[in-house]
PDB file of N, CA and C in Angstrom:
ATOM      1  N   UNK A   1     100.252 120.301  90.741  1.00  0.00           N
ATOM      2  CA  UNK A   1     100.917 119.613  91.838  1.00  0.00           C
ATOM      3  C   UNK A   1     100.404 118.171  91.867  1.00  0.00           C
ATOM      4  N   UNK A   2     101.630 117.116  91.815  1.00  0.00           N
ATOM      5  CA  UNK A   2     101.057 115.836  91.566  1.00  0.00           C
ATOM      6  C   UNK A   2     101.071 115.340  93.219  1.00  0.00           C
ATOM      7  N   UNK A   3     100.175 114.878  93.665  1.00  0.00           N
ATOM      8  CA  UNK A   3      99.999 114.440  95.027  1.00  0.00           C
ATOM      9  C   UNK A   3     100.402 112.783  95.054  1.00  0.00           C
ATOM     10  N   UNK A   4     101.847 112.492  95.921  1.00  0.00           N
ATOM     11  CA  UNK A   4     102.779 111.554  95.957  1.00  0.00           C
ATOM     12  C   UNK A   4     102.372 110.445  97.079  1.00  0.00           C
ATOM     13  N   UNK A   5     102.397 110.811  97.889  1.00  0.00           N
ATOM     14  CA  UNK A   5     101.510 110.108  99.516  1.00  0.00           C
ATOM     15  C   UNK A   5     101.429 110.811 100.426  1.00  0.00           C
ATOM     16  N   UNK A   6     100.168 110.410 101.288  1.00  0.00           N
ATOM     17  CA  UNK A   6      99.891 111.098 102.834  1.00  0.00           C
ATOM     18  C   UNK A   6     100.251 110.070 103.859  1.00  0.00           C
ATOM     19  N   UNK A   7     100.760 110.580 104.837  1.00  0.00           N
ATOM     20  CA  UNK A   7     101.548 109.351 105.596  1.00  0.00           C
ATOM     21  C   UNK A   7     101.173 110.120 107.374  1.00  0.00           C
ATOM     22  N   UNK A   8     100.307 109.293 108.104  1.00  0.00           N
ATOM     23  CA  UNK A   8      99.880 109.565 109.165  1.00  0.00           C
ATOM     24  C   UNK A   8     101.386 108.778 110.180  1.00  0.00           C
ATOM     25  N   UNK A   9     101.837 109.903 111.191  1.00  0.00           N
ATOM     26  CA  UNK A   9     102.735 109.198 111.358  1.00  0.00           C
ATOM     27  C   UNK A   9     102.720 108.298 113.061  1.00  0.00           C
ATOM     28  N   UNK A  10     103.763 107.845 112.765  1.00  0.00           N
ATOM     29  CA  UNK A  10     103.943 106.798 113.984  1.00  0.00           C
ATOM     30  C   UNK A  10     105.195 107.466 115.206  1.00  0.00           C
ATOM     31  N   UNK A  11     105.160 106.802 115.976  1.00  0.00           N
ATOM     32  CA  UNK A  11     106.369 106.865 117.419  1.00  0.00           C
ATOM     33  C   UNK A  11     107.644 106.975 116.278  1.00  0.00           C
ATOM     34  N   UNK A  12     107.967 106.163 115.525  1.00  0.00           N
ATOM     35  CA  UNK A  12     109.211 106.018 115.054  1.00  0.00           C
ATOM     36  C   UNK A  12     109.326 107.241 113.879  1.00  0.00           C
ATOM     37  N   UNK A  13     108.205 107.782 113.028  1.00  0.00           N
ATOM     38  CA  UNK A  13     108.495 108.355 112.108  1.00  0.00           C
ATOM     39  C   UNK A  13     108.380 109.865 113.171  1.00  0.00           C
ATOM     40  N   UNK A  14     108.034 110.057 114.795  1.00  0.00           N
ATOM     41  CA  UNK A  14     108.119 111.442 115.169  1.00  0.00           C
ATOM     42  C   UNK A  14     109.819 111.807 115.975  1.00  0.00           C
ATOM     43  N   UNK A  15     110.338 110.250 116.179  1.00  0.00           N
ATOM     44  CA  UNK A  15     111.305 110.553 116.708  1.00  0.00           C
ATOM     45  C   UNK A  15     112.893 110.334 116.379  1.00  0.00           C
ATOM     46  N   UNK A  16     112.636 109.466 114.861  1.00  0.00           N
ATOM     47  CA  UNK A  16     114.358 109.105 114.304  1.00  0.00           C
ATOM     48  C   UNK A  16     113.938 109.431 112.634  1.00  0.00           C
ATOM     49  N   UNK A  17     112.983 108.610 111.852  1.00  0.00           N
ATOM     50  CA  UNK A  17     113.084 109.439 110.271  1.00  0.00           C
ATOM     51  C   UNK A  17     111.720 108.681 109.930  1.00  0.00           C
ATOM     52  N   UNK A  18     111.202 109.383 109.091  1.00  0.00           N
ATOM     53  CA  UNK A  18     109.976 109.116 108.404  1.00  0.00           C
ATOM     54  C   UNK A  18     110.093 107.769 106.896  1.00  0.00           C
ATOM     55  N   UNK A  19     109.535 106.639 107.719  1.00  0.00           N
ATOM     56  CA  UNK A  19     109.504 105.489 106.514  1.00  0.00           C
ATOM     57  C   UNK A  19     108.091 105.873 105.076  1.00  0.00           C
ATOM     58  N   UNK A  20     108.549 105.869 104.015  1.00  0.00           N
ATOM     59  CA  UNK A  20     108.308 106.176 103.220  1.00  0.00           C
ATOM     60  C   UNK A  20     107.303 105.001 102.817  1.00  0.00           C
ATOM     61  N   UNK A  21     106.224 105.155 101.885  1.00  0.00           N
ATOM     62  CA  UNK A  21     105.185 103.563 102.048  1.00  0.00           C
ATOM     63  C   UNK A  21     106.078 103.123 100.243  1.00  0.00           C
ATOM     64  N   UNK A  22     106.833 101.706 100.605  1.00  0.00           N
ATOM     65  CA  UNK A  22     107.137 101.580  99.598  1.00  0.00           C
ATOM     66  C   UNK A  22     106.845 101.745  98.204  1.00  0.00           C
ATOM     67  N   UNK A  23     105.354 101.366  97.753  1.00  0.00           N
ATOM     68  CA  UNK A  23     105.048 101.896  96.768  1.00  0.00           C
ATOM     69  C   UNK A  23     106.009 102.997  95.702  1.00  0.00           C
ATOM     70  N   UNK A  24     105.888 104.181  96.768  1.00  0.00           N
ATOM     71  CA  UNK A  24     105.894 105.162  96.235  1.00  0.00           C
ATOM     72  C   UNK A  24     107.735 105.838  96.416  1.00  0.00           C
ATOM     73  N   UNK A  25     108.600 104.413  96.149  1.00  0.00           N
ATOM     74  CA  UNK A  25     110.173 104.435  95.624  1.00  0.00           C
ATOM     75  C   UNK A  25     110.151 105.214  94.524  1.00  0.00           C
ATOM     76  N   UNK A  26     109.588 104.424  93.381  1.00  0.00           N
ATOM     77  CA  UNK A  26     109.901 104.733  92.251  1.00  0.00           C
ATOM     78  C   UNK A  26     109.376 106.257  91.487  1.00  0.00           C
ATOM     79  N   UNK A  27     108.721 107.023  92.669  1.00  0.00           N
ATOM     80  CA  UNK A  27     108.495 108.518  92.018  1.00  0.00           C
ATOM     81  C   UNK A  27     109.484 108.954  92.748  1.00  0.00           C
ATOM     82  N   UNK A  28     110.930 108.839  92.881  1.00  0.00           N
ATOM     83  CA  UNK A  28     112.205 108.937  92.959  1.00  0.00           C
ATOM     84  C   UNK A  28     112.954 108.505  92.342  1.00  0.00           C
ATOM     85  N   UNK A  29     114.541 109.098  91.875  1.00  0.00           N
ATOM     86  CA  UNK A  29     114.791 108.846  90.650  1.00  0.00           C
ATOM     87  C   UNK A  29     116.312 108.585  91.408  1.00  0.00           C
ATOM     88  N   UNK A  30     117.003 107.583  91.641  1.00  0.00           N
ATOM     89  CA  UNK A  30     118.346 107.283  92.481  1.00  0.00           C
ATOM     90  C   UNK A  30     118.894 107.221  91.500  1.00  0.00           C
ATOM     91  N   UNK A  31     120.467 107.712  91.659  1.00  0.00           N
ATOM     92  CA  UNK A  31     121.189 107.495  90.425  1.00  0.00           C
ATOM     93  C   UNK A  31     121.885 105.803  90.619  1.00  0.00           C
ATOM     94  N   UNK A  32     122.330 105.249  89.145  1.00  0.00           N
ATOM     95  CA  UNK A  32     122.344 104.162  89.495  1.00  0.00           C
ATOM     96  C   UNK A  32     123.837 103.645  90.262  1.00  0.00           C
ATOM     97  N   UNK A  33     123.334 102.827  91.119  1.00  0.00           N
ATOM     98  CA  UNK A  33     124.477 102.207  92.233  1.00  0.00           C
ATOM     99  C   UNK A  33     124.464 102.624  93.696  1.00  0.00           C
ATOM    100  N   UNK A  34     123.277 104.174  93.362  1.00  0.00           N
ATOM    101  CA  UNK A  34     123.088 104.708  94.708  1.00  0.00           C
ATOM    102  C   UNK A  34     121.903 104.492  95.698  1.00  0.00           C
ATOM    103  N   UNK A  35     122.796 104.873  97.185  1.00  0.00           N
ATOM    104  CA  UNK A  35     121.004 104.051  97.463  1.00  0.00           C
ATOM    105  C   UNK A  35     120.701 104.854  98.723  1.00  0.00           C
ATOM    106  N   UNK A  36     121.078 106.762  98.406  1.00  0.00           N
ATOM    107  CA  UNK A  36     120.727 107.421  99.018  1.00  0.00           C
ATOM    108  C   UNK A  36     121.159 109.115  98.437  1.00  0.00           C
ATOM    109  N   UNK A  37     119.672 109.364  98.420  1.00  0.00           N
ATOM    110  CA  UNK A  37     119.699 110.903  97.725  1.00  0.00           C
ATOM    111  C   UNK A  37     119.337 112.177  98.670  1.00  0.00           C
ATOM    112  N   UNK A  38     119.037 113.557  98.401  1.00  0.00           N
ATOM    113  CA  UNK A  38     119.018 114.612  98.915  1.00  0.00           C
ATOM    114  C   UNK A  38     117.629 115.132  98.043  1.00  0.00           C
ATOM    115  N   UNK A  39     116.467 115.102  99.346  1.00  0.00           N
ATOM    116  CA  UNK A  39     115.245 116.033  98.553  1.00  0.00           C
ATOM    117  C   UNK A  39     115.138 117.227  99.296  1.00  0.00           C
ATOM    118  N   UNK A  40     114.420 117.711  98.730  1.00  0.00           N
ATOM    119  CA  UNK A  40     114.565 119.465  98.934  1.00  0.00           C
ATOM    120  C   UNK A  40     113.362 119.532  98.964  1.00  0.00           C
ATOM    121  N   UNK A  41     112.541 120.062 100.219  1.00  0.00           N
ATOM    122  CA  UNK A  41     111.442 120.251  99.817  1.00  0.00           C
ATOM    123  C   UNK A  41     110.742 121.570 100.283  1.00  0.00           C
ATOM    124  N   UNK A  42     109.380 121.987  99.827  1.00  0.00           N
ATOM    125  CA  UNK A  42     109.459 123.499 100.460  1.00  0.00           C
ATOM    126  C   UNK A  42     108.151 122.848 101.395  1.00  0.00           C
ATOM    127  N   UNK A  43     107.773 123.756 102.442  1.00  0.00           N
ATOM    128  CA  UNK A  43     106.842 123.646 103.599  1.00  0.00           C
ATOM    129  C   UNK A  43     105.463 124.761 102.969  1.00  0.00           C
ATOM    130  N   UNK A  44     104.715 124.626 103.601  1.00  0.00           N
ATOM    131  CA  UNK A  44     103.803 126.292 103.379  1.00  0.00           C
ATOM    132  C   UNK A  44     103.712 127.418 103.811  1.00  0.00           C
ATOM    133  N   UNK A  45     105.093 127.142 104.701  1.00  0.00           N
ATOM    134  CA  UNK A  45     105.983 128.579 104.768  1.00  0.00           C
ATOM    135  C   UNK A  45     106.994 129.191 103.694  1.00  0.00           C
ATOM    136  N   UNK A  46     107.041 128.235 102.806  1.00  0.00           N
ATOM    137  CA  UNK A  46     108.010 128.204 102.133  1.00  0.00           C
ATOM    138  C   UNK A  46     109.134 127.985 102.495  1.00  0.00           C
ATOM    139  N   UNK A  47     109.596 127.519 103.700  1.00  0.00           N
ATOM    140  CA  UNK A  47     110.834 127.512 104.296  1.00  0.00           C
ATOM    141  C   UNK A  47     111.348 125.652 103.622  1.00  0.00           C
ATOM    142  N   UNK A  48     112.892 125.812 103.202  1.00  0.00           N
ATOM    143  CA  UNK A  48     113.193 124.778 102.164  1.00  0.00           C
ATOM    144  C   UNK A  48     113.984 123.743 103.129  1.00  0.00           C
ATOM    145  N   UNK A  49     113.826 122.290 102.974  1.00  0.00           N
ATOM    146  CA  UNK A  49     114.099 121.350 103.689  1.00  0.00           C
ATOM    147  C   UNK A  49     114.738 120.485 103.141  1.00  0.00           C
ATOM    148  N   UNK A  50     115.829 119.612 103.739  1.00  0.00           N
ATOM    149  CA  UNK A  50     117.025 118.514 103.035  1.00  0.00           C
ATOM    150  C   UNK A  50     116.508 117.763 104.061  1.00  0.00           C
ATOM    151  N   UNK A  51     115.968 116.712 102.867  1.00  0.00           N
ATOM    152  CA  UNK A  51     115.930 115.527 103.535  1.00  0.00           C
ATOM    153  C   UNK A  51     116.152 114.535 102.708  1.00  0.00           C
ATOM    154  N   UNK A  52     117.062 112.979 103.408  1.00  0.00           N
ATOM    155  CA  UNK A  52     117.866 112.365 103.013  1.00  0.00           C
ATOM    156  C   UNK A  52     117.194 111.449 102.838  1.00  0.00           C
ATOM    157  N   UNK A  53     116.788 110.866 101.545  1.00  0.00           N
ATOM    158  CA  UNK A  53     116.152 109.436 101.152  1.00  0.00           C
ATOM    159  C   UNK A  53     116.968 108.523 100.794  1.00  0.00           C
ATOM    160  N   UNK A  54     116.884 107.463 101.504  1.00  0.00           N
ATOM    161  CA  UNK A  54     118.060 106.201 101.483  1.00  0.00           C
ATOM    162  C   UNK A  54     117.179 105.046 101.465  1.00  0.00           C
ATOM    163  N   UNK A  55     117.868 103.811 100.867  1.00  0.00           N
ATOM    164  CA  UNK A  55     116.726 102.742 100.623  1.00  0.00           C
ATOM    165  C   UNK A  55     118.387 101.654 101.042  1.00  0.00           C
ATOM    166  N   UNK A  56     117.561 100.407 101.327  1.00  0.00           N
ATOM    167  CA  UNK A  56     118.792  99.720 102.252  1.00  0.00           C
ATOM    168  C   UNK A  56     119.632  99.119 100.416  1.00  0.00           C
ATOM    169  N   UNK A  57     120.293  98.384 100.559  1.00  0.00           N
ATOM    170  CA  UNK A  57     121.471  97.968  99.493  1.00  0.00           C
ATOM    171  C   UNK A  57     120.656  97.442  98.482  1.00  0.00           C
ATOM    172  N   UNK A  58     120.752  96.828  97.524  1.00  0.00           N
ATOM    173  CA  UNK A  58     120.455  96.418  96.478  1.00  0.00           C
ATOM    174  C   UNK A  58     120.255  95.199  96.458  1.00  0.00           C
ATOM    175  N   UNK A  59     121.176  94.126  97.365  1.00  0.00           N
ATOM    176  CA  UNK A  59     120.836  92.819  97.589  1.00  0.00           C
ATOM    177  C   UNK A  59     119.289  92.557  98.489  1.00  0.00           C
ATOM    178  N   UNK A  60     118.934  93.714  99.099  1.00  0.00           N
ATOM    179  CA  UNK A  60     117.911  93.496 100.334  1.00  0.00           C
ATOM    180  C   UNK A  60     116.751  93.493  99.318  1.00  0.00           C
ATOM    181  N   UNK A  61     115.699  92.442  99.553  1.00  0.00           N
ATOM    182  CA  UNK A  61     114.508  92.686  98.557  1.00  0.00           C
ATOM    183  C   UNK A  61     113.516  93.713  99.280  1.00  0.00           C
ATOM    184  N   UNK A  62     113.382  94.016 100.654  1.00  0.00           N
ATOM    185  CA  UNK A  62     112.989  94.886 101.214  1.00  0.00           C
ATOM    186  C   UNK A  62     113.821  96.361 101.101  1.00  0.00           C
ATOM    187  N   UNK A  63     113.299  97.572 100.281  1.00  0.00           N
ATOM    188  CA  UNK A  63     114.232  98.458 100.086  1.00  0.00           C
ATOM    189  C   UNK A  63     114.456  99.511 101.587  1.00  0.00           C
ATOM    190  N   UNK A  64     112.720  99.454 102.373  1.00  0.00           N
ATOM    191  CA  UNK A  64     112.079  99.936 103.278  1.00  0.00           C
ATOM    192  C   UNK A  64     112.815 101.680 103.058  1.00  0.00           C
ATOM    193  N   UNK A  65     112.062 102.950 102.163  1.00  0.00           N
ATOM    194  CA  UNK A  65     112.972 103.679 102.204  1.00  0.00           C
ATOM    195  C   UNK A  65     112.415 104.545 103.594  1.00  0.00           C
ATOM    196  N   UNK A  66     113.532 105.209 103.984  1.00  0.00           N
ATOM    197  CA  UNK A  66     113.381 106.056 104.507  1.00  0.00           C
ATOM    198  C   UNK A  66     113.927 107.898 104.446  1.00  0.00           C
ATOM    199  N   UNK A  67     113.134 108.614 105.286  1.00  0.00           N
ATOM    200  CA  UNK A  67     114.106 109.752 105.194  1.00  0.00           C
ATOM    201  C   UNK A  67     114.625 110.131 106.759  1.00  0.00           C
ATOM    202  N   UNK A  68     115.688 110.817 106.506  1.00  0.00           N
ATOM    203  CA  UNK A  68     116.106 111.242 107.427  1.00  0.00           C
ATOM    204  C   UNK A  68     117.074 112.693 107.006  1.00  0.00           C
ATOM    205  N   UNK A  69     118.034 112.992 107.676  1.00  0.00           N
ATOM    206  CA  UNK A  69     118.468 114.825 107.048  1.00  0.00           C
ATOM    207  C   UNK A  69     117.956 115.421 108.123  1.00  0.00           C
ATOM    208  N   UNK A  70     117.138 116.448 107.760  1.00  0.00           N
ATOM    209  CA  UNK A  70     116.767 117.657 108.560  1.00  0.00           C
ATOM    210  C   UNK A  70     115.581 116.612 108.683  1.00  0.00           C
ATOM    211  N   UNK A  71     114.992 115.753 108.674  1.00  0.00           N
ATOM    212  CA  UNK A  71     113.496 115.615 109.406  1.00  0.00           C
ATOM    213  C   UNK A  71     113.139 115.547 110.384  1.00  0.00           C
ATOM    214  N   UNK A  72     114.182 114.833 111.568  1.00  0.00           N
ATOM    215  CA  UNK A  72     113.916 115.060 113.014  1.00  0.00           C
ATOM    216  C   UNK A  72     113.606 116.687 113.867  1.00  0.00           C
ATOM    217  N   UNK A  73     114.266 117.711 113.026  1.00  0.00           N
ATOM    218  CA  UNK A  73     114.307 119.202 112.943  1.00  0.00           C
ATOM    219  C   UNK A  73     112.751 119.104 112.560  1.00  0.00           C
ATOM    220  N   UNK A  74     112.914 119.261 111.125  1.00  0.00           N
ATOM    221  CA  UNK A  74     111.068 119.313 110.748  1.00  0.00           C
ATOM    222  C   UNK A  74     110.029 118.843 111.644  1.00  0.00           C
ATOM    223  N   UNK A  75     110.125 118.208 112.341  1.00  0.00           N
ATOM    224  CA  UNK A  75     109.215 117.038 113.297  1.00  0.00           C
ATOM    225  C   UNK A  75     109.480 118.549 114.407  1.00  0.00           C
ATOM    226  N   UNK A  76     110.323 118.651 114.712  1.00  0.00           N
ATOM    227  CA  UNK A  76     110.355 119.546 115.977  1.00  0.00           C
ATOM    228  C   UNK A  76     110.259 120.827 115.677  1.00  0.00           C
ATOM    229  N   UNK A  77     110.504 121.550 114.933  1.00  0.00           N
ATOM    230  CA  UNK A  77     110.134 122.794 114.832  1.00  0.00           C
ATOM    231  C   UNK A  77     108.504 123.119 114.223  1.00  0.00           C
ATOM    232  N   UNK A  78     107.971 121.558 114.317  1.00  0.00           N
ATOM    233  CA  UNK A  78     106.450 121.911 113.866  1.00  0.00           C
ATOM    234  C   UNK A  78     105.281 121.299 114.617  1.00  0.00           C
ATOM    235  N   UNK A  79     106.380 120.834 115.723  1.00  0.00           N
ATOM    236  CA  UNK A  79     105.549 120.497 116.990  1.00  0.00           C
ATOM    237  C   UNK A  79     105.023 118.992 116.548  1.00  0.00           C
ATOM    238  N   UNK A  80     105.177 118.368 115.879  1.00  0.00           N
ATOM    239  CA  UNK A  80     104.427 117.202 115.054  1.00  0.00           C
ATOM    240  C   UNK A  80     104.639 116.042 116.052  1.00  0.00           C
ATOM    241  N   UNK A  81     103.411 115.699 116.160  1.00  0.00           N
ATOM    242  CA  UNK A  81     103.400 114.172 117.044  1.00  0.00           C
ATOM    243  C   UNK A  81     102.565 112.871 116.418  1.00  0.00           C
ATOM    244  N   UNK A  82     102.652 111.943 117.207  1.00  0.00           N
ATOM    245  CA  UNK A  82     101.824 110.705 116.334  1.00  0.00           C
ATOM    246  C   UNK A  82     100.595 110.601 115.858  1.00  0.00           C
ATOM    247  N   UNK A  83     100.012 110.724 115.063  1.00  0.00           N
ATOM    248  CA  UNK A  83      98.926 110.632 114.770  1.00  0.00           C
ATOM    249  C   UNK A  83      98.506 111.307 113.958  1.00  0.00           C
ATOM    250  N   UNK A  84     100.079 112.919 114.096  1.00  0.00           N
ATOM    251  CA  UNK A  84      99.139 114.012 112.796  1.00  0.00           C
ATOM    252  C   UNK A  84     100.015 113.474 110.995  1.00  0.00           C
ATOM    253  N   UNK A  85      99.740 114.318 110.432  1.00  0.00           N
ATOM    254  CA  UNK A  85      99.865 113.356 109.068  1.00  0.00           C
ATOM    255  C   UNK A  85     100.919 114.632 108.346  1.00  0.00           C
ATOM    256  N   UNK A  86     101.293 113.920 107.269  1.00  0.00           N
ATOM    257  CA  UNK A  86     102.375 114.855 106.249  1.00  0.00           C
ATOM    258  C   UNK A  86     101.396 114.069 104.674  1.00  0.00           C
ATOM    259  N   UNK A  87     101.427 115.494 104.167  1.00  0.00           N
ATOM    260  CA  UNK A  87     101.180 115.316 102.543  1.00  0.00           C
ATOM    261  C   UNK A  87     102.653 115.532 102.108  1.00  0.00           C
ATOM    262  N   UNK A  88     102.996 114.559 101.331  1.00  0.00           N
ATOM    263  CA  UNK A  88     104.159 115.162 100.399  1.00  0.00           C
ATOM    264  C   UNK A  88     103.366 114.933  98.731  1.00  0.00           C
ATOM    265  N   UNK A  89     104.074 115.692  97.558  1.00  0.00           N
ATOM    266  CA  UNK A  89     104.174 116.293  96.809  1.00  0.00           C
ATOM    267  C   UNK A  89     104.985 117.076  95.580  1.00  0.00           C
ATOM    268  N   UNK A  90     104.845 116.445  94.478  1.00  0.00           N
ATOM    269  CA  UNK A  90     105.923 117.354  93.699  1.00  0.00           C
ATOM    270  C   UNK A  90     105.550 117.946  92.199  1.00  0.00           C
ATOM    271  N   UNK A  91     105.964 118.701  91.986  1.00  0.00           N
ATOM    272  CA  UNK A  91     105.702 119.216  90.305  1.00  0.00           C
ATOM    273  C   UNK A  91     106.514 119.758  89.631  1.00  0.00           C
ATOM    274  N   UNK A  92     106.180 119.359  88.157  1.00  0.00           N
ATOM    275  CA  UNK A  92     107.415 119.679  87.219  1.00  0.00           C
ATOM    276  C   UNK A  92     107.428 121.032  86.996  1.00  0.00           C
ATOM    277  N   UNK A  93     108.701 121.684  87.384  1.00  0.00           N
ATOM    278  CA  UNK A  93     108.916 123.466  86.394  1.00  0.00           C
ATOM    279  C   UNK A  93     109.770 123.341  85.305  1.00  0.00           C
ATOM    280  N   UNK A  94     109.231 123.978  84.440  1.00  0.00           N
ATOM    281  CA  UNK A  94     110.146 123.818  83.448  1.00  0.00           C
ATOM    282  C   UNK A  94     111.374 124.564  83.437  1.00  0.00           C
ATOM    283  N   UNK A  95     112.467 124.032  83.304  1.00  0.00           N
ATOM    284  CA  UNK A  95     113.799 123.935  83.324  1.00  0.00           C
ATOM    285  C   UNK A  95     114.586 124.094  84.453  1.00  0.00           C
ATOM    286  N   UNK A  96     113.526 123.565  85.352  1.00  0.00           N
ATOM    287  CA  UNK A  96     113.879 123.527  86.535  1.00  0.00           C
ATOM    288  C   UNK A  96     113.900 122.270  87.302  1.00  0.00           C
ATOM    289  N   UNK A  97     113.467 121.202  86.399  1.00  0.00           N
ATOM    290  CA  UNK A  97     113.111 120.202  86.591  1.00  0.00           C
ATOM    291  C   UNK A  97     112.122 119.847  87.708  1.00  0.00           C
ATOM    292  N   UNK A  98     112.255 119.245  88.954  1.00  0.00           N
ATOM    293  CA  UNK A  98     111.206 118.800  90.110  1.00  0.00           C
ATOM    294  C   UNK A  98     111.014 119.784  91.141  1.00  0.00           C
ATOM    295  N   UNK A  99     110.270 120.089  91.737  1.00  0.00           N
ATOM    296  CA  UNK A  99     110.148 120.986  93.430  1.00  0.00           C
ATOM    297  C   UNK A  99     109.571 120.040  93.987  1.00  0.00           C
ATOM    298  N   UNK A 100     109.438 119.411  95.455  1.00  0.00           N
ATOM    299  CA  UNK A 100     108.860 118.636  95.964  1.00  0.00           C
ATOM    300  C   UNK A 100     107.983 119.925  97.009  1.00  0.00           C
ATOM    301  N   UNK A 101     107.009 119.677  97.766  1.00  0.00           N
ATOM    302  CA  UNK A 101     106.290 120.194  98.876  1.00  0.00           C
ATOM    303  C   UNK A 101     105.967 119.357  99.422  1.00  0.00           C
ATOM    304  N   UNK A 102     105.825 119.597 100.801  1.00  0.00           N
ATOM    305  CA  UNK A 102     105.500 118.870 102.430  1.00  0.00           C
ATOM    306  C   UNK A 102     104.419 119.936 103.097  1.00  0.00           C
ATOM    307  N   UNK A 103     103.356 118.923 103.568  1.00  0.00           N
ATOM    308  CA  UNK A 103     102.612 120.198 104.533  1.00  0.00           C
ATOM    309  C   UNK A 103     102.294 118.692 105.601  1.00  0.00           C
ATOM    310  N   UNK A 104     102.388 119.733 106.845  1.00  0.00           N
ATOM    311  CA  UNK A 104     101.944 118.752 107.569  1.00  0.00           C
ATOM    312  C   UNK A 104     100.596 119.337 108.274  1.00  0.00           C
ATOM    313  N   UNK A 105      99.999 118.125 109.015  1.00  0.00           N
ATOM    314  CA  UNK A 105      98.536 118.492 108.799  1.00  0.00           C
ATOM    315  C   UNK A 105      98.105 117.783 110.483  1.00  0.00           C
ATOM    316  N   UNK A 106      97.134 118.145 111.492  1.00  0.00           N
ATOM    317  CA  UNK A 106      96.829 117.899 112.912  1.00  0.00           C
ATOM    318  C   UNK A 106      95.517 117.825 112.383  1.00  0.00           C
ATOM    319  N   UNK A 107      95.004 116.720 112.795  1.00  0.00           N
ATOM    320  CA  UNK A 107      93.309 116.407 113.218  1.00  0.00           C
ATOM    321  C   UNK A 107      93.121 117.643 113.940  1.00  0.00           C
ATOM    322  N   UNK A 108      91.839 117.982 113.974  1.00  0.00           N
ATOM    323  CA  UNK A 108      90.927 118.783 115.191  1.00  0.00           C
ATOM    324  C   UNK A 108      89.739 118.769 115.152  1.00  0.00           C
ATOM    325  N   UNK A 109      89.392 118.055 115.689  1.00  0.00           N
ATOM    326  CA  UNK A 109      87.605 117.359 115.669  1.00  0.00           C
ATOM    327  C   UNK A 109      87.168 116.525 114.559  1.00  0.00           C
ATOM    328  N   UNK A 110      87.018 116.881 113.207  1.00  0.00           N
ATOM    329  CA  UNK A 110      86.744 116.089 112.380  1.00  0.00           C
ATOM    330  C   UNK A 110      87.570 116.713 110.901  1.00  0.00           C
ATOM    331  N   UNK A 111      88.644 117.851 111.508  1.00  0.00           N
ATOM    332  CA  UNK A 111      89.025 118.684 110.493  1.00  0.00           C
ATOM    333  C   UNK A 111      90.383 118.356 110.707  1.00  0.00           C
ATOM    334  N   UNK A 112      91.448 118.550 109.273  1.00  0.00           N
ATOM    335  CA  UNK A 112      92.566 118.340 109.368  1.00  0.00           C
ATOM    336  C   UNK A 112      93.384 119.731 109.001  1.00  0.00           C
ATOM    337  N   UNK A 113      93.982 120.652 109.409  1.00  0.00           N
ATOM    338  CA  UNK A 113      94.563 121.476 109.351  1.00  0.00           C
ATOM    339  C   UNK A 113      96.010 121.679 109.351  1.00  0.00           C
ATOM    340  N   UNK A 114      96.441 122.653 108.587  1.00  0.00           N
ATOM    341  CA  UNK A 114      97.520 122.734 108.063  1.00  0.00           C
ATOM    342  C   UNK A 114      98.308 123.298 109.974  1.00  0.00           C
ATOM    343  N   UNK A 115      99.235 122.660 110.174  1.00  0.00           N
ATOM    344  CA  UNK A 115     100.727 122.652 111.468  1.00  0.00           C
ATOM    345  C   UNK A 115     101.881 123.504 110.530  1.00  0.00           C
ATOM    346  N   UNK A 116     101.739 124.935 111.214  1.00  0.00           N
ATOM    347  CA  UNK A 116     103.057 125.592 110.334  1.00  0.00           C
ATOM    348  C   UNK A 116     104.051 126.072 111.085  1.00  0.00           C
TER     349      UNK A 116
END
């Protein structure tokens, strides 16, 4: 499992879509002309998630991506508020090409624990 970014979140990423830290565009693969895809990702419930990665037009030098899809759902069915964090994640199967994983994760004292 290749570990992609951890993203502690904010007011905006608990209540409309989670901004993605640019960097980490290009371990996404847009087809060309497009400038919004469908990831699939599994939880550590295994329960499987669509979420919509869109990056603004091609003229904008700021791509700022974001997701959105089911994430406002994800945010709420996992109780998630500001401050606790999401690992995302993906690895190659063979002939299956990519699986992505999401866990999200709550401080508690000095420990970070898995929110399922």
């Amino acid at each position: 499992m290749e570990h992609l970014f951890t993203k502690q979140l904010s007011p905006t990423d608990t209540t409309h879509r989670l901004t993605i830290p640019a960097a980490n565009l290009g371990d996404f693969e847009f087809p060309m002309g497009e400038h919004a895809i469908d990831i699939e990702a599994t939880d550590t419930i295994e329960r499987q998630w669509i979420f919509r990665l869109s990056i603004r037009r091609e003229n904008n030098p700021n791509p700022r991506p974001v997701f959105t899809g089911q994430w406002t759902q994800f945010v709420n069915e996992k109780g998630l508020r500001v401050g606790d964090r999401i690992i995302f994640s993906r690895q190659q199967v063979e002939g299956n090409g990519v699986q992505y994983s999401i866990r999200a994760e709550r401080r508690i004292f000095n420990y970070w624990v898995n929110v399922e």
